[in-house]
PDB file of N, CA and C in Angstrom:
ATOM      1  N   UNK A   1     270.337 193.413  86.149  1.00  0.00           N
ATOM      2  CA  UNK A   1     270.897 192.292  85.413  1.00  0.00           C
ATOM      3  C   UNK A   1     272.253 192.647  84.808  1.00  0.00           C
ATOM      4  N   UNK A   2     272.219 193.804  84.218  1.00  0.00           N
ATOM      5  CA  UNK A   2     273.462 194.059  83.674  1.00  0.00           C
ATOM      6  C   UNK A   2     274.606 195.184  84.459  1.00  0.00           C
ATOM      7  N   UNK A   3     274.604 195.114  85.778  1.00  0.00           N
ATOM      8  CA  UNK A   3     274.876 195.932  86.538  1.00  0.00           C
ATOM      9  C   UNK A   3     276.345 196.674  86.035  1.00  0.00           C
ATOM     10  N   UNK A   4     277.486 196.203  85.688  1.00  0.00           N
ATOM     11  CA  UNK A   4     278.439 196.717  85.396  1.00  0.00           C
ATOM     12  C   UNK A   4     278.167 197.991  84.262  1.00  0.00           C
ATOM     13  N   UNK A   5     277.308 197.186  83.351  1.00  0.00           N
ATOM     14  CA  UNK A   5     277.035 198.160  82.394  1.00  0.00           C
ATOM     15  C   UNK A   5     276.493 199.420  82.335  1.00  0.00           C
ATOM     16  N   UNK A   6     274.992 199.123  83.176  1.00  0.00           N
ATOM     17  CA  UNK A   6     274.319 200.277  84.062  1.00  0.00           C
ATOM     18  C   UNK A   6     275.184 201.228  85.163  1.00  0.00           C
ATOM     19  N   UNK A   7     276.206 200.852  85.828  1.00  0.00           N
ATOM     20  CA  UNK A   7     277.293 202.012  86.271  1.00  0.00           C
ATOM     21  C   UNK A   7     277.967 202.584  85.746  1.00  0.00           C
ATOM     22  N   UNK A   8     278.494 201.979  83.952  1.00  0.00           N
ATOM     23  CA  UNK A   8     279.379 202.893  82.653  1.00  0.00           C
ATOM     24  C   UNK A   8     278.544 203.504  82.351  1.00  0.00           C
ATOM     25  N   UNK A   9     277.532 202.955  81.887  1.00  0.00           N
ATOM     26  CA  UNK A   9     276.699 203.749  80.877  1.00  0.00           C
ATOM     27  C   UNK A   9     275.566 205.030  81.362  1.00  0.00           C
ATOM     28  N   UNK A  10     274.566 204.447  82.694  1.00  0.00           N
ATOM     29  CA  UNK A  10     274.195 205.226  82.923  1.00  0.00           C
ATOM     30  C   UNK A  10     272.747 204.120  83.062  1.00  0.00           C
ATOM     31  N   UNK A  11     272.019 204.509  83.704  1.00  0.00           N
ATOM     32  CA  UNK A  11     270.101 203.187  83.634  1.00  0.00           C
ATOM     33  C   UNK A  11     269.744 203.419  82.542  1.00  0.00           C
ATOM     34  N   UNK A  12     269.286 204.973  81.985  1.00  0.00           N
ATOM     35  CA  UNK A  12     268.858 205.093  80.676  1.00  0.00           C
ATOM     36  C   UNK A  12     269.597 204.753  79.690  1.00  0.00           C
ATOM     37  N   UNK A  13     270.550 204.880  79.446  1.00  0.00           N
ATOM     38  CA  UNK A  13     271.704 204.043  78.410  1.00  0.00           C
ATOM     39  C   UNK A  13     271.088 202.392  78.300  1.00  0.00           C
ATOM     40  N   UNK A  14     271.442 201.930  79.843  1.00  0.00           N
ATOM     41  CA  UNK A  14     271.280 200.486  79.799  1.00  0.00           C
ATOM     42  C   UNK A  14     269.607 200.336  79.428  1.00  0.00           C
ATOM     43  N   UNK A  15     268.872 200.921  79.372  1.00  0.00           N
ATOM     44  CA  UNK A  15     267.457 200.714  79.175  1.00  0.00           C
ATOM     45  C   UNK A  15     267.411 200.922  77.879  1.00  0.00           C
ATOM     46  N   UNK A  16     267.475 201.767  76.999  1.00  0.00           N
ATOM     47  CA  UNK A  16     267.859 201.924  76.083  1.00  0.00           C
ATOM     48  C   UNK A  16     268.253 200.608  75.093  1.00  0.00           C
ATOM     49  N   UNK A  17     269.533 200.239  75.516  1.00  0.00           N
ATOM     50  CA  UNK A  17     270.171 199.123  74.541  1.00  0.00           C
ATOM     51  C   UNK A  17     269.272 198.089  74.773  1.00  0.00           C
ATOM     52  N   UNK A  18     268.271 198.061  75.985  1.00  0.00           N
ATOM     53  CA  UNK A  18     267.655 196.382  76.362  1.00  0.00           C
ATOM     54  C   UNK A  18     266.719 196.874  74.960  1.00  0.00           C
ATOM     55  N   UNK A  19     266.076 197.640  74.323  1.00  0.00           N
ATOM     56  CA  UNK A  19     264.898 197.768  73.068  1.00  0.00           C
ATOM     57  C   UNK A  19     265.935 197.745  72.390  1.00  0.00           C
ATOM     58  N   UNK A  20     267.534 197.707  72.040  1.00  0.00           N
ATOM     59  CA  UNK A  20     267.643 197.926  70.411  1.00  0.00           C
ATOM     60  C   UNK A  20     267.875 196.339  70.095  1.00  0.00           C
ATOM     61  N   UNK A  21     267.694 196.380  68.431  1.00  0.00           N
ATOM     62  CA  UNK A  21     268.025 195.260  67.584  1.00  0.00           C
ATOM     63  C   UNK A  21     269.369 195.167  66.831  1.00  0.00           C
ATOM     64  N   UNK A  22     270.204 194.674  66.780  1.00  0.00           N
ATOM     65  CA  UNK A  22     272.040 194.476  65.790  1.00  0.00           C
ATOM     66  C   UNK A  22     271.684 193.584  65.146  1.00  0.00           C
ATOM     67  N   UNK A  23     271.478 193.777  63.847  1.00  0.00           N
ATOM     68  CA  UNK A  23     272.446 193.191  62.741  1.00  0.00           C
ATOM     69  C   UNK A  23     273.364 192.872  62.856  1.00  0.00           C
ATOM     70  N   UNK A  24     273.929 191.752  62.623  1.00  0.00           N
ATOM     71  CA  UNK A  24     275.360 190.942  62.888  1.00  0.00           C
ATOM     72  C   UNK A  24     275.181 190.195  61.937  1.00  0.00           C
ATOM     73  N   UNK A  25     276.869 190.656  60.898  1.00  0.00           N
ATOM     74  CA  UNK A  25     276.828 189.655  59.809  1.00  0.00           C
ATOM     75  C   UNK A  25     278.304 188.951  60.091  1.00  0.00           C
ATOM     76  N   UNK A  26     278.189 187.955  60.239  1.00  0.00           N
ATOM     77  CA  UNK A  26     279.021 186.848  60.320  1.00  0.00           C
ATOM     78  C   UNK A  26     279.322 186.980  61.717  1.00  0.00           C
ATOM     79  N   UNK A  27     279.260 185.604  62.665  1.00  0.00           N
ATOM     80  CA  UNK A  27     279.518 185.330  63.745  1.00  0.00           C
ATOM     81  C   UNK A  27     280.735 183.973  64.065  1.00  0.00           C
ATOM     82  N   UNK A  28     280.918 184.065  63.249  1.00  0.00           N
ATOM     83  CA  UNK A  28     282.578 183.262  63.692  1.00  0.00           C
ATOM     84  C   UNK A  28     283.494 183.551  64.237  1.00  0.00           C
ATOM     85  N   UNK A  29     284.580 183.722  64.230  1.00  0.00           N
ATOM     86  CA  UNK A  29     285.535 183.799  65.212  1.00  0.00           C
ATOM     87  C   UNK A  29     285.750 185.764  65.249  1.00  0.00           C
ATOM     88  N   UNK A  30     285.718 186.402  65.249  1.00  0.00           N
ATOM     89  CA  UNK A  30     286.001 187.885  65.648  1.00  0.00           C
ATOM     90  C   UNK A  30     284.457 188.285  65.947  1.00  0.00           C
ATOM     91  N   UNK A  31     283.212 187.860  64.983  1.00  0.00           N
ATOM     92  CA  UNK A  31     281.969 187.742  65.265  1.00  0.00           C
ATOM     93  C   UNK A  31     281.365 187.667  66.544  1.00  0.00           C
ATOM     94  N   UNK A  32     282.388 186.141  66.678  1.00  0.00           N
ATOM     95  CA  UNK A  32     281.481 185.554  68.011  1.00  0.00           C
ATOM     96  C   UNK A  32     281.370 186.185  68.950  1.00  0.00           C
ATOM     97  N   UNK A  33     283.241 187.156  69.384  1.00  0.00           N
ATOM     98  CA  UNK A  33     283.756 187.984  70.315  1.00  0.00           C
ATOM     99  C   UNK A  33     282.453 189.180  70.389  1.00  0.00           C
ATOM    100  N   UNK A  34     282.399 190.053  68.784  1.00  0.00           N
ATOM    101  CA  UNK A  34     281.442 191.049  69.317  1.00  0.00           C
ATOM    102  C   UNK A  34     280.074 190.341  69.843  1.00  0.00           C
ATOM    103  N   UNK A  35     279.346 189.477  69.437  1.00  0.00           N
ATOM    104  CA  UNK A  35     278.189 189.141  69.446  1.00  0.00           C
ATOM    105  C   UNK A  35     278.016 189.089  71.577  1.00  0.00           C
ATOM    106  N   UNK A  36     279.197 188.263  71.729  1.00  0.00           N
ATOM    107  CA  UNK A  36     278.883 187.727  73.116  1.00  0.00           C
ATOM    108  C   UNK A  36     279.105 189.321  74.059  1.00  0.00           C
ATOM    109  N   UNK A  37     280.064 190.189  73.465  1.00  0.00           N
ATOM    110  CA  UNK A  37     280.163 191.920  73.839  1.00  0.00           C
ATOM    111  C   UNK A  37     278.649 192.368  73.982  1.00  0.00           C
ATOM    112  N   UNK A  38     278.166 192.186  73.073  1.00  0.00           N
ATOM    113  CA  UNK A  38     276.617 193.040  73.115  1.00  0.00           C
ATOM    114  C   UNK A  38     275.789 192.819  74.161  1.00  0.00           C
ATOM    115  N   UNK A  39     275.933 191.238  73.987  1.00  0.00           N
ATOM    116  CA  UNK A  39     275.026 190.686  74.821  1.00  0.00           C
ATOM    117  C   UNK A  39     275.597 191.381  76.399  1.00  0.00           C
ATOM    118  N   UNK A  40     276.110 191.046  76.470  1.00  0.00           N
ATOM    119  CA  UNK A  40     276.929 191.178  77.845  1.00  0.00           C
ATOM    120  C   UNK A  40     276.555 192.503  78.410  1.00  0.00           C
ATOM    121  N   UNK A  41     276.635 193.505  76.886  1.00  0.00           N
ATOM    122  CA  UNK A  41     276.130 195.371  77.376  1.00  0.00           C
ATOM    123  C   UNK A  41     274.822 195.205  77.355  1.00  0.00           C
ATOM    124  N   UNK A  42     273.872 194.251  76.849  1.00  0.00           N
ATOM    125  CA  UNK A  42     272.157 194.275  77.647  1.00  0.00           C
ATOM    126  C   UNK A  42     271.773 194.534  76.549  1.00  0.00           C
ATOM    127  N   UNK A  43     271.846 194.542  75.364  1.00  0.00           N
ATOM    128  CA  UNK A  43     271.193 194.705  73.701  1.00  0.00           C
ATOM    129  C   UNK A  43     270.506 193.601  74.158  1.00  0.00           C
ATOM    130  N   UNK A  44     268.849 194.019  73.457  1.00  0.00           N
ATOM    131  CA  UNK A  44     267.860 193.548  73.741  1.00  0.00           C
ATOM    132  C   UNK A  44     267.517 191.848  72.563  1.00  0.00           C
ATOM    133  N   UNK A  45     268.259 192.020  71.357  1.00  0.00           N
ATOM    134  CA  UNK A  45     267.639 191.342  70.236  1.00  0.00           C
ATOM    135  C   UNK A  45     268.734 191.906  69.091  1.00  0.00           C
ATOM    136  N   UNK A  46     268.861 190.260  68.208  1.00  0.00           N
ATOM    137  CA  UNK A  46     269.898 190.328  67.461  1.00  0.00           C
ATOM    138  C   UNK A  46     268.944 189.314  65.882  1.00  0.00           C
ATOM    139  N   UNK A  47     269.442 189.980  65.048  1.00  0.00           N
ATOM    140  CA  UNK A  47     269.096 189.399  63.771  1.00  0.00           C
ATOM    141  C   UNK A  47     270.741 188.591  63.714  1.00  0.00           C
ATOM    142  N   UNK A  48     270.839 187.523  63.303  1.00  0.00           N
ATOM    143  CA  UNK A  48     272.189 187.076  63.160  1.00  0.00           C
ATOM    144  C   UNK A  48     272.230 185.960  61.506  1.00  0.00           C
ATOM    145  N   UNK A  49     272.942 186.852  60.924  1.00  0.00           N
ATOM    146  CA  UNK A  49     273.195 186.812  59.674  1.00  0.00           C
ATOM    147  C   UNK A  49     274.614 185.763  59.512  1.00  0.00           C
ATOM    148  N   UNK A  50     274.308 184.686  59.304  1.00  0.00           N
ATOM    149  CA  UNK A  50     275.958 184.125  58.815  1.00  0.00           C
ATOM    150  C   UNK A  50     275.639 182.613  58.395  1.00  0.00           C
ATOM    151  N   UNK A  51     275.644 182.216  57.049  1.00  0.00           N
ATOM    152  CA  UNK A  51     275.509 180.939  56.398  1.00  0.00           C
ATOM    153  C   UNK A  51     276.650 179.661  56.397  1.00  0.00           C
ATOM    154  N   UNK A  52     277.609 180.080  57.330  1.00  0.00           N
ATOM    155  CA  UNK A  52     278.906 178.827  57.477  1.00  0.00           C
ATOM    156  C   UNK A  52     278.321 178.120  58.486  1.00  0.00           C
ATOM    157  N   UNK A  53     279.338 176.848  58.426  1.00  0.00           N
ATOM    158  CA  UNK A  53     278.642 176.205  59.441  1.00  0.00           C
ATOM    159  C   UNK A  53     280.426 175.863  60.293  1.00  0.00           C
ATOM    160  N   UNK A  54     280.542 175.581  61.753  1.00  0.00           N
ATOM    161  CA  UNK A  54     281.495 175.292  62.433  1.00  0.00           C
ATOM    162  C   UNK A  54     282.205 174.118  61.857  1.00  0.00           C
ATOM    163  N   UNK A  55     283.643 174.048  61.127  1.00  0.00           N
ATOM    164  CA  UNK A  55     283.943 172.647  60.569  1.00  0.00           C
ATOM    165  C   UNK A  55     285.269 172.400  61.629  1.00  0.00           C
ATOM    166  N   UNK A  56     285.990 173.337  61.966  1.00  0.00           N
ATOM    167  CA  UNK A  56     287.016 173.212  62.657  1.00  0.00           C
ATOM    168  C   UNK A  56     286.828 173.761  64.281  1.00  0.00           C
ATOM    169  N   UNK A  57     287.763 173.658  64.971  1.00  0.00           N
ATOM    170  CA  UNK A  57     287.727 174.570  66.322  1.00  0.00           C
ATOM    171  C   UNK A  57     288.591 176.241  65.391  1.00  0.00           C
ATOM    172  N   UNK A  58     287.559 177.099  66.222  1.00  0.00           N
ATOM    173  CA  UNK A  58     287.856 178.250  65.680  1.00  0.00           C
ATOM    174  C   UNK A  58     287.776 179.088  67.143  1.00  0.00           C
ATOM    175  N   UNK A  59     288.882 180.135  67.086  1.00  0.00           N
ATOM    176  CA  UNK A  59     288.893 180.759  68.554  1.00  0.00           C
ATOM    177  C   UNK A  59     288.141 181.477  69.395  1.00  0.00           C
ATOM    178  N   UNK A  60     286.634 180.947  69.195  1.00  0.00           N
ATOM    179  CA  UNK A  60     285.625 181.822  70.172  1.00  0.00           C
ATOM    180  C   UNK A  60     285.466 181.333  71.279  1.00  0.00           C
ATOM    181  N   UNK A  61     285.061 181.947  72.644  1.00  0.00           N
ATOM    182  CA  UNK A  61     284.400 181.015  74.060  1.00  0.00           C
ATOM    183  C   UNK A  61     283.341 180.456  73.874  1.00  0.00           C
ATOM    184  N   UNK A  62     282.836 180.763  72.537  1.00  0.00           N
ATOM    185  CA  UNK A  62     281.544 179.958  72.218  1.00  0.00           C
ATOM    186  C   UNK A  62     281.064 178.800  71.543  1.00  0.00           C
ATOM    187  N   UNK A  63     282.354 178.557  71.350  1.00  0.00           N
ATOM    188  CA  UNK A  63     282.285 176.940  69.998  1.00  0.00           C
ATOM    189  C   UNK A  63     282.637 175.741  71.014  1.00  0.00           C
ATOM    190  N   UNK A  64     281.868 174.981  71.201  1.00  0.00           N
ATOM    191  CA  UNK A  64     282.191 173.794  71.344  1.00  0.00           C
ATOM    192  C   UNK A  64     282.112 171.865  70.272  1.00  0.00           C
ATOM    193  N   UNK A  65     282.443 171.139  70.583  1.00  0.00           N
ATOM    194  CA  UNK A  65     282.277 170.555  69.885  1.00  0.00           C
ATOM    195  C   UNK A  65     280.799 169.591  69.547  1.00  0.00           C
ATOM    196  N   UNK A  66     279.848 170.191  70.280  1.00  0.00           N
ATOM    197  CA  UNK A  66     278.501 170.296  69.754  1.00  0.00           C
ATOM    198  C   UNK A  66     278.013 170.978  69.172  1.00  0.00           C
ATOM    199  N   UNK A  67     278.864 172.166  68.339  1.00  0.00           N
ATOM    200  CA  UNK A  67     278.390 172.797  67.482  1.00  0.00           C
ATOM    201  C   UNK A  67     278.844 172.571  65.988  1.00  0.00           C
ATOM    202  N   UNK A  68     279.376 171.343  66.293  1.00  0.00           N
ATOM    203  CA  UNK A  68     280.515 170.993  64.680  1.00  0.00           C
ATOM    204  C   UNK A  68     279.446 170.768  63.717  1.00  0.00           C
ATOM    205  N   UNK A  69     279.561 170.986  62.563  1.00  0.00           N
ATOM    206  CA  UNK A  69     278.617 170.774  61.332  1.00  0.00           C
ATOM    207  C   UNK A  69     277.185 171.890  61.619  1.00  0.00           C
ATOM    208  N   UNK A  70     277.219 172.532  62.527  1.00  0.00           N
ATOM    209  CA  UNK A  70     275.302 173.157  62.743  1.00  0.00           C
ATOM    210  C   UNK A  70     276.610 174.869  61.806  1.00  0.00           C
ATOM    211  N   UNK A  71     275.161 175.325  61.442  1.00  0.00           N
ATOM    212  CA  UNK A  71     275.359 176.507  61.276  1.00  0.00           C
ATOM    213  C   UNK A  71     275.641 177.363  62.166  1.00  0.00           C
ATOM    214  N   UNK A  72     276.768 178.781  61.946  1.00  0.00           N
ATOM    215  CA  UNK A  72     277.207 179.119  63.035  1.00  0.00           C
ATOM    216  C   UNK A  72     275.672 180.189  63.875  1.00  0.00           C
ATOM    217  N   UNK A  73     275.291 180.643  62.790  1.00  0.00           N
ATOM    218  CA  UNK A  73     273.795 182.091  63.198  1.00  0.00           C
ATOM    219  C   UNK A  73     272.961 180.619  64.336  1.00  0.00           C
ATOM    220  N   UNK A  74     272.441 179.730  63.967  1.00  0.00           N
ATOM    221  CA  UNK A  74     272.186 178.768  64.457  1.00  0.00           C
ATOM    222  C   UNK A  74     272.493 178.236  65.866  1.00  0.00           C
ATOM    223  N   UNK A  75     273.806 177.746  65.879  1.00  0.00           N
ATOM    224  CA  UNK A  75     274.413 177.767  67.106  1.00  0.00           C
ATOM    225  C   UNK A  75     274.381 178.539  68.010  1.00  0.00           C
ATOM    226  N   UNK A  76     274.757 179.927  67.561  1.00  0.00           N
ATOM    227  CA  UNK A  76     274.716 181.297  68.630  1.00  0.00           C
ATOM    228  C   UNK A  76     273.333 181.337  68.772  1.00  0.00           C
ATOM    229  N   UNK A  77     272.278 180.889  68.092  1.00  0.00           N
ATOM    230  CA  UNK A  77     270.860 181.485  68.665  1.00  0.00           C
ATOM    231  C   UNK A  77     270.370 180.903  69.758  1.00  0.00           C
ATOM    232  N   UNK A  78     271.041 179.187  69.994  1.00  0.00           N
ATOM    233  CA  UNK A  78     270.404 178.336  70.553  1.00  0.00           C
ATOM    234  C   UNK A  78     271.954 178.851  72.092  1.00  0.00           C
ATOM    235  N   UNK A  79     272.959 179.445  72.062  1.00  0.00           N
ATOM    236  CA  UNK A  79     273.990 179.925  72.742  1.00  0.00           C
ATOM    237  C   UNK A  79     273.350 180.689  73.411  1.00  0.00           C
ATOM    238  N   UNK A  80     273.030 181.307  73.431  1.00  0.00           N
ATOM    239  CA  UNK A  80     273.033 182.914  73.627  1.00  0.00           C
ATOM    240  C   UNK A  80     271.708 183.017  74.724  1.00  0.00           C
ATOM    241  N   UNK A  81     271.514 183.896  75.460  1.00  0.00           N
ATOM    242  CA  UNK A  81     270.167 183.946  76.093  1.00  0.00           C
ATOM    243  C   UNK A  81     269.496 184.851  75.368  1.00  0.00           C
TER     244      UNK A  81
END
Protein backbone atom coordinates (compact mmCIF):
# COMPACT_ATOMS: atom_id res chain seq x y z
CA UNK A 1 0.00 0.00 0.00
CA UNK A 2 2.55 2.35 0.84
CA UNK A 3 5.12 1.27 -1.58
CA UNK A 4 7.30 4.38 -2.00
CA UNK A 5 7.66 4.47 1.59
CA UNK A 6 8.50 0.77 2.11
CA UNK A 7 11.58 1.29 -0.52
CA UNK A 8 12.95 4.59 1.82
CA UNK A 9 12.34 3.21 4.79
CA UNK A 10 12.74 -0.32 4.69
CA UNK A 11 9.17 -3.20 5.31
CA UNK A 12 10.02 -3.16 8.95
CA UNK A 13 10.14 0.61 9.20
CA UNK A 14 6.92 0.69 7.11
CA UNK A 15 5.35 -1.99 9.44
CA UNK A 16 6.31 -0.39 12.21
CA UNK A 17 4.70 3.15 11.55
CA UNK A 18 1.31 1.11 10.31
CA UNK A 19 1.00 0.33 14.74
CA UNK A 20 2.10 3.85 15.75
CA UNK A 21 -0.37 6.56 17.08
CA UNK A 22 0.54 10.89 16.50
CA UNK A 23 -0.72 13.29 18.44
CA UNK A 24 -1.41 16.19 16.28
CA UNK A 25 -2.20 19.43 17.76
CA UNK A 26 -3.67 21.76 15.45
CA UNK A 27 -4.46 20.76 11.89
CA UNK A 28 -4.95 23.83 9.88
CA UNK A 29 -3.00 25.10 7.44
CA UNK A 30 0.88 23.89 8.17
CA UNK A 31 -1.08 21.03 10.28
CA UNK A 32 -2.97 19.87 7.52
CA UNK A 33 0.43 19.57 5.34
CA UNK A 34 2.03 17.34 8.20
CA UNK A 35 -1.11 15.38 8.96
CA UNK A 36 -1.70 14.37 5.14
CA UNK A 37 2.67 13.59 5.30
CA UNK A 38 2.02 10.89 7.87
CA UNK A 39 -0.62 9.50 6.42
CA UNK A 40 0.96 9.15 3.20
CA UNK A 41 4.29 7.42 5.29
CA UNK A 42 1.57 4.57 6.52
CA UNK A 43 1.14 5.84 10.38
CA UNK A 44 -1.37 3.63 11.49
CA UNK A 45 -3.78 6.09 13.80
CA UNK A 46 -3.94 9.68 14.76
CA UNK A 47 -5.48 11.38 17.90
CA UNK A 48 -6.23 14.86 16.26
CA UNK A 49 -6.36 17.63 18.62
CA UNK A 50 -7.60 21.10 17.22
CA UNK A 51 -10.87 23.12 18.42
CA UNK A 52 -11.13 25.84 15.31
CA UNK A 53 -13.39 25.42 12.96
CA UNK A 54 -12.64 26.28 8.88
CA UNK A 55 -14.09 30.05 8.48
CA UNK A 56 -12.01 31.10 5.52
CA UNK A 57 -10.13 29.20 2.58
CA UNK A 58 -6.86 28.45 4.23
CA UNK A 59 -3.89 26.86 2.17
CA UNK A 60 -4.24 23.11 2.65
CA UNK A 61 -5.12 20.30 -0.29
CA UNK A 62 -7.52 19.45 2.21
CA UNK A 63 -10.09 22.22 2.76
CA UNK A 64 -12.80 22.44 0.68
CA UNK A 65 -15.78 24.36 0.82
CA UNK A 66 -17.71 21.60 2.56
CA UNK A 67 -15.76 21.94 5.30
CA UNK A 68 -16.69 25.70 6.09
CA UNK A 69 -18.05 26.14 9.67
CA UNK A 70 -17.27 22.03 10.76
CA UNK A 71 -14.41 21.78 13.02
CA UNK A 72 -11.09 21.40 11.55
CA UNK A 73 -9.95 17.70 13.91
CA UNK A 74 -13.50 16.86 12.54
CA UNK A 75 -13.14 17.46 9.00
CA UNK A 76 -9.72 15.71 8.72
CA UNK A 77 -11.26 12.65 10.50
CA UNK A 78 -14.09 12.30 8.14
CA UNK A 79 -10.86 13.35 5.19
CA UNK A 80 -8.54 11.15 5.85
CA UNK A 81 -8.66 7.26 5.42
Amino acid sequence: MFLRSSLLLGEDATEKLATKKVALFGVGGVGGYVLEALVRCGVGAFDLIDNDVVKNFIPISLAFSAAFNKRNSIHFTQRLP
